[in-house]
N, C-alpha and C. Protein backbone atom coordinates (compact mmCIF):
# COMPACT_ATOMS: atom_id res chain seq x y z
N UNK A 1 0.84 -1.19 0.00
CA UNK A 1 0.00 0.00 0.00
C UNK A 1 0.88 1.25 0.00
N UNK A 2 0.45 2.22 -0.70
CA UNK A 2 1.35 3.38 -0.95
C UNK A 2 0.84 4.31 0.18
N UNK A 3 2.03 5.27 1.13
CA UNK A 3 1.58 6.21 1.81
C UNK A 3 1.36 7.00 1.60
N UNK A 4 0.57 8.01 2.50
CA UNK A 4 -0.20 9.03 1.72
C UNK A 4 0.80 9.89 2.39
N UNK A 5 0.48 11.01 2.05
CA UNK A 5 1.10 12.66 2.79
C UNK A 5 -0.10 13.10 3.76
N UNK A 6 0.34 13.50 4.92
CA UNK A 6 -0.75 14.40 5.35
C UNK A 6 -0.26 15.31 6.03
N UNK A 7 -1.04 16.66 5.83
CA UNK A 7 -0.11 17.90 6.42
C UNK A 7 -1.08 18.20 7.84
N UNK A 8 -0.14 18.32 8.82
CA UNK A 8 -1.31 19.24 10.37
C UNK A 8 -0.14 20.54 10.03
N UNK A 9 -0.98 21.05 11.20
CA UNK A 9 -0.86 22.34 11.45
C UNK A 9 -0.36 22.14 13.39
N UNK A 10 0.68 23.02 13.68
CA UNK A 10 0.50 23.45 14.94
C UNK A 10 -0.10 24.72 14.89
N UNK A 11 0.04 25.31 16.34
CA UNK A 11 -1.02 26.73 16.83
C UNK A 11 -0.07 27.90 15.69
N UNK A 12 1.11 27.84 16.01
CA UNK A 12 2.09 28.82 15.77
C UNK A 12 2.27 29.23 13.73
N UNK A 13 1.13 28.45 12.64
CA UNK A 13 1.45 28.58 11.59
C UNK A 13 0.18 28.23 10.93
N UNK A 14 -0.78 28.38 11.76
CA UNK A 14 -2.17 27.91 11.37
C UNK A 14 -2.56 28.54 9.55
N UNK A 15 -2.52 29.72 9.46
CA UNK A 15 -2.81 30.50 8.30
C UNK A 15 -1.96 29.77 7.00
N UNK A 16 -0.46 29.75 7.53
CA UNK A 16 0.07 29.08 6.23
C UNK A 16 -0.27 27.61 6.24
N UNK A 17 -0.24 26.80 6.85
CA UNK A 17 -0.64 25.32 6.76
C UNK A 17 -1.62 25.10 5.91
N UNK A 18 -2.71 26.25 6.34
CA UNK A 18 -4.27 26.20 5.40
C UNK A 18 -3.93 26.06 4.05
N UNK A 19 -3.02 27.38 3.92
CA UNK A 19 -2.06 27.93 2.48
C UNK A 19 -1.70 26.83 1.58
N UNK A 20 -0.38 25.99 2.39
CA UNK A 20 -0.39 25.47 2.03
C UNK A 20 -0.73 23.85 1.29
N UNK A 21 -1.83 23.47 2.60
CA UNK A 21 -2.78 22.20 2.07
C UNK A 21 -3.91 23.24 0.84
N UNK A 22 -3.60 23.70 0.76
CA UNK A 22 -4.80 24.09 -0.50
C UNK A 22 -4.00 24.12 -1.93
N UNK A 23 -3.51 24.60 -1.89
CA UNK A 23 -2.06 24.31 -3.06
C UNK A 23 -1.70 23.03 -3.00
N UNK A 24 -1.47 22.21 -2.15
CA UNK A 24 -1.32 20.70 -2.38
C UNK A 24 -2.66 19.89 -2.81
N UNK A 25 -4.10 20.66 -2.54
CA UNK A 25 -5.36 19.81 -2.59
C UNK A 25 -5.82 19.10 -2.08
N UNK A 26 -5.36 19.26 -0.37
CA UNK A 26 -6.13 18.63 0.32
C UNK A 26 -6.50 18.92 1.68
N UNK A 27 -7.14 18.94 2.53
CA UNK A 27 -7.61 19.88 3.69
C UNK A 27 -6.67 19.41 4.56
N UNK A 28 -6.07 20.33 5.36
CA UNK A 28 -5.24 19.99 6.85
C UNK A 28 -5.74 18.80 7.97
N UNK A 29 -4.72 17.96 8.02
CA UNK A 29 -5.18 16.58 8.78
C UNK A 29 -5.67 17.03 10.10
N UNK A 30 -6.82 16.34 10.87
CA UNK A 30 -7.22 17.10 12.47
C UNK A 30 -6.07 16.81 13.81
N UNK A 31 -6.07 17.37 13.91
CA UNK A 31 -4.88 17.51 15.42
C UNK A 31 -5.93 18.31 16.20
N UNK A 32 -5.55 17.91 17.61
CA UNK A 32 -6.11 18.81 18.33
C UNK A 32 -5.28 19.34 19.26
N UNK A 33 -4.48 20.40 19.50
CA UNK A 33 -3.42 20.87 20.53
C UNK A 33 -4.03 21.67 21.97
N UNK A 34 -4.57 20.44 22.37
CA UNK A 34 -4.79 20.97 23.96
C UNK A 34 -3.94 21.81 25.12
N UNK A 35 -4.37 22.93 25.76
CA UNK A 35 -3.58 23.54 26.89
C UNK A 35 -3.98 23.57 27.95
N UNK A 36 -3.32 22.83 29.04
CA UNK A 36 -3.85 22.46 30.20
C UNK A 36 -3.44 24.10 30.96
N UNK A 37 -4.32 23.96 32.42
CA UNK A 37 -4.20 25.20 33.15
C UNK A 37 -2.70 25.72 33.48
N UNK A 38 -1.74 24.52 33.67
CA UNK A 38 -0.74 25.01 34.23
C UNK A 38 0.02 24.90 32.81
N UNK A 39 -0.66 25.29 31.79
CA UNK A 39 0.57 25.52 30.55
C UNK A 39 0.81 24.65 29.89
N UNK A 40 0.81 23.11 30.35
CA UNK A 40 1.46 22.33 29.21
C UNK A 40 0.59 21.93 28.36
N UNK A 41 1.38 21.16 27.45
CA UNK A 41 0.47 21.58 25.79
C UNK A 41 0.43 19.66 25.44
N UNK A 42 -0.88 19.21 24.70
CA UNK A 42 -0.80 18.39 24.63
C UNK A 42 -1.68 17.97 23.29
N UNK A 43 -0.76 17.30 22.36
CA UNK A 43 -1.34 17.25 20.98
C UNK A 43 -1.74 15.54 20.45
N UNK A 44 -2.81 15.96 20.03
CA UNK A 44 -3.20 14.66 19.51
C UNK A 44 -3.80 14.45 18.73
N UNK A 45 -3.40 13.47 17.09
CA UNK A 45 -3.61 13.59 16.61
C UNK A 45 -5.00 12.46 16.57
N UNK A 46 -6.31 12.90 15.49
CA UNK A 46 -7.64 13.09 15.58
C UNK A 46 -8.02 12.08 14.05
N UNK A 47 -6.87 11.41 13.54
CA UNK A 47 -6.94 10.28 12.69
C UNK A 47 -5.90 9.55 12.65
N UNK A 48 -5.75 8.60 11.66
CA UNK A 48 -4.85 7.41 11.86
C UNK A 48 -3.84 8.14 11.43
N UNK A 49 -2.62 7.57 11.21
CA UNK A 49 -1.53 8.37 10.44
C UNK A 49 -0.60 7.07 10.31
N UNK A 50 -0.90 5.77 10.74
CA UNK A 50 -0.06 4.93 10.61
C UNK A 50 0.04 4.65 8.95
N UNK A 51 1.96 4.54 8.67
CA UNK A 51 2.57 4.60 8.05
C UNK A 51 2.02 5.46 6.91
N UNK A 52 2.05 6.37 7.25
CA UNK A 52 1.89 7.75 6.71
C UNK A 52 2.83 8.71 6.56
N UNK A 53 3.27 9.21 5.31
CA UNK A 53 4.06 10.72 5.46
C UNK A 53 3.37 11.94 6.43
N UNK A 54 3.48 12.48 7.60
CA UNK A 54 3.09 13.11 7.73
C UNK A 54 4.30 14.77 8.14
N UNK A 55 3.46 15.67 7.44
CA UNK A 55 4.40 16.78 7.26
C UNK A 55 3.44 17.89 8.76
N UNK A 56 4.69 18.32 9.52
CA UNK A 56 4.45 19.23 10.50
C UNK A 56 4.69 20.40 10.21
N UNK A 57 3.89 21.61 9.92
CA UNK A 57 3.48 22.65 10.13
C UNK A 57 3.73 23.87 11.14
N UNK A 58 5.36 24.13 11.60
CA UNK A 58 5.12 25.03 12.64
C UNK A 58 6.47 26.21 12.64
N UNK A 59 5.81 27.29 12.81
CA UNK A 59 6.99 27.87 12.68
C UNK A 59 7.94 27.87 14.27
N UNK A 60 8.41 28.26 14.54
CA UNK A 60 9.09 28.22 15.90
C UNK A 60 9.45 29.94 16.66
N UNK A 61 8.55 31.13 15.78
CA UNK A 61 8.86 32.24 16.68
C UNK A 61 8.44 32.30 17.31
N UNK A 62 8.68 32.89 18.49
CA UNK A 62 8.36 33.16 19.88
C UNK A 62 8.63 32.13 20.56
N UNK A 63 9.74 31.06 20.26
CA UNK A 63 10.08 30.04 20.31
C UNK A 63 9.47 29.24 21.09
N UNK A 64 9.83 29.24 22.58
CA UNK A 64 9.81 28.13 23.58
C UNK A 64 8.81 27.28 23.42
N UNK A 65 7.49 27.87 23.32
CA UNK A 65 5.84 27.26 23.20
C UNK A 65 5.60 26.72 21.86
N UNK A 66 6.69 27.05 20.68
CA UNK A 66 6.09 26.80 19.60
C UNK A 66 6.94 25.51 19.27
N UNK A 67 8.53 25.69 19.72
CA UNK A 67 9.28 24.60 19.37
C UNK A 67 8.51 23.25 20.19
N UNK A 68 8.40 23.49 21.65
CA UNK A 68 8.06 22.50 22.34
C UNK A 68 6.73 21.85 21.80
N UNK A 69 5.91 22.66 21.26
CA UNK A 69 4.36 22.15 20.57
C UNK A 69 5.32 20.83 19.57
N UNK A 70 5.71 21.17 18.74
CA UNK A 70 6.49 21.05 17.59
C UNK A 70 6.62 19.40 17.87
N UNK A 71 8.33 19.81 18.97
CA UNK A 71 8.47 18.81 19.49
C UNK A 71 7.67 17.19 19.91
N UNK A 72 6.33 17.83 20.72
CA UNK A 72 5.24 17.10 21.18
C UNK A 72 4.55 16.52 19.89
N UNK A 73 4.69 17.22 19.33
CA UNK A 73 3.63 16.52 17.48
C UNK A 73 4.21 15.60 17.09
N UNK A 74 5.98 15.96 17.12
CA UNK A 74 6.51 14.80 16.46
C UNK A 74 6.78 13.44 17.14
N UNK A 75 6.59 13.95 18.51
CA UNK A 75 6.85 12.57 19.24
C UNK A 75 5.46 11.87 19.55
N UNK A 76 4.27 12.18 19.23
CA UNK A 76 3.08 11.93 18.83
C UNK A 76 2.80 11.41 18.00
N UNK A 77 3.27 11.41 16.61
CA UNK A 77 3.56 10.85 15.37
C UNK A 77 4.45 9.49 15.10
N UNK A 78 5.68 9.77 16.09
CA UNK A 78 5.93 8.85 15.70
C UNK A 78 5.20 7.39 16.65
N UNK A 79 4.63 7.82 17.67
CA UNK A 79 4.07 6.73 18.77
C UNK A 79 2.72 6.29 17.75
N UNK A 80 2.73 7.14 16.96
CA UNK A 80 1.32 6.71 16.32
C UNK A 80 1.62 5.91 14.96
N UNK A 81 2.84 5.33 15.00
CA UNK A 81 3.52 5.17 13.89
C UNK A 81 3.17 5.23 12.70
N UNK A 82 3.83 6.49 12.79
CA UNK A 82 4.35 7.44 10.78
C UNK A 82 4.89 7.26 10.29
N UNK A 83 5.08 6.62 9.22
CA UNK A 83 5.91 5.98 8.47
C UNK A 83 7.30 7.17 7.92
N UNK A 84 7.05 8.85 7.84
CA UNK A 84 8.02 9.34 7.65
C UNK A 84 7.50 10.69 8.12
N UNK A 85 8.28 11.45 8.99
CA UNK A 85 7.73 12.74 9.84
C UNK A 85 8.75 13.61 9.24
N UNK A 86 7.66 14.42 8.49
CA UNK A 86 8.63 15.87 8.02
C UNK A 86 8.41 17.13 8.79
N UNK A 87 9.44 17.58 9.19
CA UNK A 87 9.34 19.06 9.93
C UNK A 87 9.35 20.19 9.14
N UNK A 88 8.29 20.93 8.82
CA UNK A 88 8.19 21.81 8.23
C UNK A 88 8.26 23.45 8.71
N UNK A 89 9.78 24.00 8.57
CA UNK A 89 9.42 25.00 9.77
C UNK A 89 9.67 26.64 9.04
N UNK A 90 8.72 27.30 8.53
CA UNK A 90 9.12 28.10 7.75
C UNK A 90 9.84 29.41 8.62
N UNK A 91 10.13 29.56 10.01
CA UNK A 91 10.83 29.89 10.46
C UNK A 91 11.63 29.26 11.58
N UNK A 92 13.23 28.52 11.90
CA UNK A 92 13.99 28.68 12.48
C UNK A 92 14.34 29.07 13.56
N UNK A 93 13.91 28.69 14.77
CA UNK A 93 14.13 29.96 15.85
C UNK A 93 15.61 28.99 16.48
N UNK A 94 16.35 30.18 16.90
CA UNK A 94 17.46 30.18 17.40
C UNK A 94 18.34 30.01 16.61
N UNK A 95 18.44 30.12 15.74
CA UNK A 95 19.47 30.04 14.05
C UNK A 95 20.57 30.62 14.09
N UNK A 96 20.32 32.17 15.13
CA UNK A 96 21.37 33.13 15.16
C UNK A 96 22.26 32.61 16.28
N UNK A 97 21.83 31.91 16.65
CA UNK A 97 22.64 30.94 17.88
C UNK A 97 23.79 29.97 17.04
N UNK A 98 24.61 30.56 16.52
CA UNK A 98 24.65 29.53 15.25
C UNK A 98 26.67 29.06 15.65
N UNK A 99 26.52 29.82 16.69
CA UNK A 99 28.60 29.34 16.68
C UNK A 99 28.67 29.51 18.07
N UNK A 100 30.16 29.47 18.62
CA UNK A 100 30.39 29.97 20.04
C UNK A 100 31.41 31.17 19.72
N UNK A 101 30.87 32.37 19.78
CA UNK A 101 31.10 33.63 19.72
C UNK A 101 31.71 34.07 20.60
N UNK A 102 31.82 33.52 21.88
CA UNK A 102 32.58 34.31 23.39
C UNK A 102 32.29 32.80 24.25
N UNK A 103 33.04 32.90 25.51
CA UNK A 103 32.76 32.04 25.95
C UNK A 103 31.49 31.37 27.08
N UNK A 104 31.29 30.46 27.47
CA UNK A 104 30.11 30.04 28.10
C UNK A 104 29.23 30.84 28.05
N UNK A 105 28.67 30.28 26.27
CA UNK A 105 27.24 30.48 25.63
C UNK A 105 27.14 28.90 24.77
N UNK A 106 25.65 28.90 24.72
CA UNK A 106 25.46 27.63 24.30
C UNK A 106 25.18 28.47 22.65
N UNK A 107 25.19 27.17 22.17
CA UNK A 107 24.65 26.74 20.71
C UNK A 107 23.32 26.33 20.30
N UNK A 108 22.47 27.64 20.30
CA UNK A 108 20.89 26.92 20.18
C UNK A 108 20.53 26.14 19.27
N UNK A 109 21.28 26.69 17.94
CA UNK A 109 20.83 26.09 16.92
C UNK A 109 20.99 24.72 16.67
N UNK A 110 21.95 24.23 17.25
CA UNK A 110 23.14 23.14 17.30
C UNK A 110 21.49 22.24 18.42
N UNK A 111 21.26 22.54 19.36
CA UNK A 111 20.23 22.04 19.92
C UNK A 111 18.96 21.87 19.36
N UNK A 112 18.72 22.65 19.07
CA UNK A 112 17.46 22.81 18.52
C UNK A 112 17.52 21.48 17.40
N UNK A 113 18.30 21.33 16.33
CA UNK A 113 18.56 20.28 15.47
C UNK A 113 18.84 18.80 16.11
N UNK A 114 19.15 18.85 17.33
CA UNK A 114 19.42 17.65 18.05
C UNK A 114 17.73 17.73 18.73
N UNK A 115 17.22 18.06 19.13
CA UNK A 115 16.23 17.91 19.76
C UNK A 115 14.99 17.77 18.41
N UNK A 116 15.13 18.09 17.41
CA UNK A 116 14.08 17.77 16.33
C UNK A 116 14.31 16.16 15.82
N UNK A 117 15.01 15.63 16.08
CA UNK A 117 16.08 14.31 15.92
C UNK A 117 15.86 13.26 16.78
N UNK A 118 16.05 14.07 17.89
CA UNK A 118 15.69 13.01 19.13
C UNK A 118 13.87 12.68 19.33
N UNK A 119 12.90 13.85 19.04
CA UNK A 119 11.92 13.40 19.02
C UNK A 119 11.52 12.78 17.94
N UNK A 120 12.36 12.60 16.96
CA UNK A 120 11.92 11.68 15.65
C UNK A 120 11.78 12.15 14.81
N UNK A 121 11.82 13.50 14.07
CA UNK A 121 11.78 13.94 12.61
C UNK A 121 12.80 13.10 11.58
N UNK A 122 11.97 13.03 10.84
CA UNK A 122 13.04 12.25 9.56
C UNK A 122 13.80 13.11 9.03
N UNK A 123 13.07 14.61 8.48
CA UNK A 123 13.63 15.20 7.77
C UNK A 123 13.11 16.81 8.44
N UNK A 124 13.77 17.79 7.89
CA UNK A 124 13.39 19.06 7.85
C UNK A 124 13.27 19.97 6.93
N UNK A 125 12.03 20.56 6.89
CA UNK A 125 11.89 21.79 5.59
C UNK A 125 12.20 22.89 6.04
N UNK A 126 12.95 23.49 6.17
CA UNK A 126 12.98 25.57 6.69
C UNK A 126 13.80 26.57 5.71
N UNK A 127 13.37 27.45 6.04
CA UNK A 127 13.84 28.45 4.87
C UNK A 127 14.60 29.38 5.42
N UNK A 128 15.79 30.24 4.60
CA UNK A 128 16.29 31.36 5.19
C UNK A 128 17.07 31.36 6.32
N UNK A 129 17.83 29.94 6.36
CA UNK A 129 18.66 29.78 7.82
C UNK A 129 19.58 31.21 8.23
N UNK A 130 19.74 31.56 9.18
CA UNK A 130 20.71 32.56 9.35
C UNK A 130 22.22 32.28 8.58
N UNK A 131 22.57 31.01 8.46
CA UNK A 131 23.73 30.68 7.82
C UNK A 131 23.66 29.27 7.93
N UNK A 132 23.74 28.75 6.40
CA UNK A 132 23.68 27.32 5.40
C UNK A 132 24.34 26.61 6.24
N UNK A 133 25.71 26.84 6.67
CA UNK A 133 26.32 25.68 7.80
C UNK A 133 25.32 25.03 9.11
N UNK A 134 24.07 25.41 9.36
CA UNK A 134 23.15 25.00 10.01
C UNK A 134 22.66 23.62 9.51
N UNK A 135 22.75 23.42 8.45
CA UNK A 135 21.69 22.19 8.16
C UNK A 135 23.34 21.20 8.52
N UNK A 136 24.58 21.59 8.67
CA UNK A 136 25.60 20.54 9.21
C UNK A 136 24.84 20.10 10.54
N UNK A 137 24.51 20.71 11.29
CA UNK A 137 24.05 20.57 12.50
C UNK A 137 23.05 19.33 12.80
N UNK A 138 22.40 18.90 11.72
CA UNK A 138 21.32 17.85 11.39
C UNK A 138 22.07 16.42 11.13
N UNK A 139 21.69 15.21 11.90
CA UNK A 139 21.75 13.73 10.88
C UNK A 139 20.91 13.56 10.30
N UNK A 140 19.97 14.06 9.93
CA UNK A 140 18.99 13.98 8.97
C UNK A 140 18.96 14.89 8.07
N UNK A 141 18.02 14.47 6.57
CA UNK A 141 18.40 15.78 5.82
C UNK A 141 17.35 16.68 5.90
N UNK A 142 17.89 17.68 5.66
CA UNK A 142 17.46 18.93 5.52
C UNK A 142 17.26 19.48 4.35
N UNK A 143 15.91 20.21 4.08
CA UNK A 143 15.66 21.07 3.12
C UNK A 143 15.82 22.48 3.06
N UNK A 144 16.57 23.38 2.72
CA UNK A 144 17.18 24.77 3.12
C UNK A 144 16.68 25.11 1.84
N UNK A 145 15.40 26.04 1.87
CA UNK A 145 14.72 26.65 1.00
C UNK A 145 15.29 28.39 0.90
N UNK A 146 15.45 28.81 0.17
CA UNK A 146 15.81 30.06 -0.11
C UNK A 146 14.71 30.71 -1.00
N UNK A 147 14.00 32.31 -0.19
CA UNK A 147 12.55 32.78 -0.29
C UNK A 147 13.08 33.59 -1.64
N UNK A 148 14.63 33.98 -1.77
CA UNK A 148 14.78 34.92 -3.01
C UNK A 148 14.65 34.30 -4.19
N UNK A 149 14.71 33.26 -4.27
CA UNK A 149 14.29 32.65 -5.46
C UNK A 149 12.46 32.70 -6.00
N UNK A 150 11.74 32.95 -5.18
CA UNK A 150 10.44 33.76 -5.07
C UNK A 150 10.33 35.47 -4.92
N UNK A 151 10.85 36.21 -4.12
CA UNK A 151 10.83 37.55 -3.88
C UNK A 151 11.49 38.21 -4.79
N UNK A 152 12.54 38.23 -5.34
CA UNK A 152 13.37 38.68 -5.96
C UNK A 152 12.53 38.90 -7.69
N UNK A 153 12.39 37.58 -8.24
CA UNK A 153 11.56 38.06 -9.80
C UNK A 153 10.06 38.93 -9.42
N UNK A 154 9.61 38.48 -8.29
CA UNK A 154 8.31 39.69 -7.77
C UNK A 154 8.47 40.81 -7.70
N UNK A 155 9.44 41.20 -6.78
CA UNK A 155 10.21 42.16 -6.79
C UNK A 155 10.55 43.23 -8.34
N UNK A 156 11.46 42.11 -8.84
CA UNK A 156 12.03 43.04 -10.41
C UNK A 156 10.72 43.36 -11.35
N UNK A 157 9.88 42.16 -10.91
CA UNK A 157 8.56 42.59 -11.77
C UNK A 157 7.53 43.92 -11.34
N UNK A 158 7.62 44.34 -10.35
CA UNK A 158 7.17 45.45 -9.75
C UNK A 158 7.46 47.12 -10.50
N UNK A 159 8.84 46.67 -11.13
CA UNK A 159 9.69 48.01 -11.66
C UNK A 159 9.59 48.56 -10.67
N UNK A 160 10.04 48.78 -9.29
CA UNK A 160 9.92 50.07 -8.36
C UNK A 160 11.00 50.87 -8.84
């Protein structure tokens, strides 16, 4: 049996997810991302997904709440076994975290890629890394989308 794709959405990218399941042709898979009183966040997904592509939806600004959602989806996914979990993150948070600049400072980015890994992403989609040596940071591959290859002919077509 061939797997299907299915795209959710976390809280943090709701508008583009829509975006983009409509351009793919097909409605956003149901998740439901519950928030308990004392904050923690708890996602579950609301159909089967076994051995399924399923692609995650989240950007990560305002980080902490959005990565950790993130996090929780994918380790949700894979307990629900997904046959291949893509992280789709059209923004990066902590990217600029990207070296050790002075001493005793951590490496967010360097984490952040270990922790998308450890909860089970196969792969990652994000765009616009602060700097390409980021996707080294990954054992998995990475998709490093660049937006000027879109903005730029919009742009020239504008004549400003």
């Amino acid at each position: 049996m061939q797997p299907k794709a299915k795209l959710f959405s976390g809280t943090g990218s709701r508008y583009l997810a829509e975006k983009i399941a409509q351009q793919f042709g097909q409605p956003l898979g149901k998740i439901s991302i519950q928030r308990f009183s004392d904050g923690e966040i708890q996602p579950t997904f609301l159909e089967s997904i076994r051995g399924d592509y399923v692609f995650l939806i989240q950007s990560t600004f305002s980080p902490s709440d959005n990565i950790l959602e993130l996090l929780l989806m994918i380790d949700a996914a894979r307990r629900a076994s997904a046959d291949k979990i893509i992280a789709v993150l059209p923004y990066y948070g902590y990217a600029r975290q990207d070296r050790k600049d002075k001493p005793r400072v951590a490496i967010g980015s360097k984490l952040v890629a270990n922790l998308l890994t450890a909860a089970g992403a196969d792969r990652v989609i994000t765009m616009d890394l602060h700097a390409p040596q980021i996707q080294g940071y990954f054992d998995i591959p990475v998709d490093h989308l660049d937006s000027s290859a879109i903005f730029i002919p919009y742009i020239e077509k504008l004549n400003l």
